[in-house]
Protein backbone atom coordinates (compact mmCIF):
# COMPACT_ATOMS: atom_id res chain seq x y z
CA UNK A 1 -102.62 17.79 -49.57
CA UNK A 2 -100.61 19.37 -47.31
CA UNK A 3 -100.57 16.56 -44.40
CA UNK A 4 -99.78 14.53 -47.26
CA UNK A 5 -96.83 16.26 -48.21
CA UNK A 6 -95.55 16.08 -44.71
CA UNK A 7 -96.06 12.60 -44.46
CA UNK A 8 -94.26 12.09 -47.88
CA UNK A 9 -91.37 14.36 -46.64
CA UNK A 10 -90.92 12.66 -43.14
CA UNK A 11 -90.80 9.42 -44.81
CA UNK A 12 -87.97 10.73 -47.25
CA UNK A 13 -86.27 11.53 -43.91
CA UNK A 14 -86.58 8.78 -42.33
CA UNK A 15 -84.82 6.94 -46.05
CA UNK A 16 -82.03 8.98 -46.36
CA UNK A 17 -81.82 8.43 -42.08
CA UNK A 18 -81.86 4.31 -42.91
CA UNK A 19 -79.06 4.43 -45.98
CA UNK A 20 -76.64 6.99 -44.44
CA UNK A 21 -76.97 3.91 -41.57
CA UNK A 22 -76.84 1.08 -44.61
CA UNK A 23 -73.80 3.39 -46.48
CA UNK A 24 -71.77 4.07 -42.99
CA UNK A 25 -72.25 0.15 -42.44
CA UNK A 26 -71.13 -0.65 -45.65
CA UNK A 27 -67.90 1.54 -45.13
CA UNK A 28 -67.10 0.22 -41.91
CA UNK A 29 -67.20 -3.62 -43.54
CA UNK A 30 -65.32 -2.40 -46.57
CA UNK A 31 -62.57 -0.72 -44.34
CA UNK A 32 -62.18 -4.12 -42.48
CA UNK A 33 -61.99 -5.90 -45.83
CA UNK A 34 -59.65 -3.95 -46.86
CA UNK A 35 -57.54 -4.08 -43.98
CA UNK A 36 -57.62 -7.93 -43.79
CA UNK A 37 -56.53 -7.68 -47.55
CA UNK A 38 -53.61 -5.40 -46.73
CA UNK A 39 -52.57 -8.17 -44.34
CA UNK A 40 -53.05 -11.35 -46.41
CA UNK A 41 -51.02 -9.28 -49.54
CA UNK A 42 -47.97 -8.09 -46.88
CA UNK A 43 -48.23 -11.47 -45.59
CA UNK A 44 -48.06 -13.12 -49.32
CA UNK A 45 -45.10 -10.47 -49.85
CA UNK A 46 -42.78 -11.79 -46.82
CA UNK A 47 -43.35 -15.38 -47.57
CA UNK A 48 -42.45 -14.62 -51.17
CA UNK A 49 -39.41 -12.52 -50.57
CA UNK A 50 -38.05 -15.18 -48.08
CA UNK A 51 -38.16 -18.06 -50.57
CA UNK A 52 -36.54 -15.92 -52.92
CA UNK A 53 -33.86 -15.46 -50.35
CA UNK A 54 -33.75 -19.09 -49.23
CA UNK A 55 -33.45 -20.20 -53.37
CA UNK A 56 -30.80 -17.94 -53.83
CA UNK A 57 -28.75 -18.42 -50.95
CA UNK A 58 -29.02 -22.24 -51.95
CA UNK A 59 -28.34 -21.52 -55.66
CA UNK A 60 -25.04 -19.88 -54.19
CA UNK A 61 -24.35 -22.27 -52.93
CA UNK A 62 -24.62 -25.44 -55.56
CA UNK A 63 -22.62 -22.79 -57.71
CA UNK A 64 -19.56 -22.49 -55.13
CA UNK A 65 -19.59 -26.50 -54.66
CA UNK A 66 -19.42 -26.98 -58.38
CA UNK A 67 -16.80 -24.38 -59.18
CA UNK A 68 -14.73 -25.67 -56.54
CA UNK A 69 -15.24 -29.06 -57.72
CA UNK A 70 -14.34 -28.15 -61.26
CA UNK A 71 -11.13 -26.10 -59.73
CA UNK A 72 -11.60 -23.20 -60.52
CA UNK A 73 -10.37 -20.07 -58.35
CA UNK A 74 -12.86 -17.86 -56.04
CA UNK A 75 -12.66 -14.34 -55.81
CA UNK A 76 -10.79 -13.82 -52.57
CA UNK A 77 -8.44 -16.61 -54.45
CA UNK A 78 -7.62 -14.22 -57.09
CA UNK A 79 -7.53 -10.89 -54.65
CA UNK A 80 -5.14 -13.02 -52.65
CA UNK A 81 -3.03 -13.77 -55.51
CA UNK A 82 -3.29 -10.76 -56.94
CA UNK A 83 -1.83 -8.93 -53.51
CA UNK A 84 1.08 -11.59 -53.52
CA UNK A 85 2.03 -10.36 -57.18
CA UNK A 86 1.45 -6.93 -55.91
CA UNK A 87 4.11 -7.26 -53.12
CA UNK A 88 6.21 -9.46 -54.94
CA UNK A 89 6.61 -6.98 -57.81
CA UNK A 90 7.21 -4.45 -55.53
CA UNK A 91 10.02 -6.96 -53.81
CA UNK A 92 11.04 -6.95 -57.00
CA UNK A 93 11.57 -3.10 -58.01
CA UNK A 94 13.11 -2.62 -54.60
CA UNK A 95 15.85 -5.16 -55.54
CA UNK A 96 16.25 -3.89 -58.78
CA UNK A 97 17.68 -0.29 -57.40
């Protein structure tokens, strides 16, 4: 009974020897999967964030056209204008002393 229990036990030992083998296999492949998925999703993210850029840079820029089509004033229009009223006003307060 004995030298059957031995053999029973060494042949548990050998098992657990074979999946600790299968299981540290199995992480290695999972790791690599994983890794390759990391890539393929940062990859994804850059292409996605540069067609964002490239539609709104373009979007921009059909907006500009058409205001400036339609007339209508930009911003460093207005800040210009705005500083000429500035100055002129004070042109104005310094004549008026």
């Amino acid at each position: 009974m004995f030298s059957q229990m031995k053999y029973f036990f060494l042949y548990c030992f050998e098992a657990a020897e074979k999946m600790e083998e299968k299981a540290t296999k199995f992480e290695d492949q999972r790791q690599e999967r994983m890794d390759a998925f990391r890539a393929d999703k940062q990859d994804i993210h850059d292409k996605a964030r540069s067609r964002i850029e490239s539609a709104k840079d373009e979007i921009q820029t059909h907006v500009k056209d058409t205001l400036n089509t339609m007339g209508v004033a930009t911003k460093d229009e207005v800040d210009e204008i705005k500083s000429l009223l500035t100055d002129l006003a004070q042109k104005v307060d310094d004549l008026s002393k």
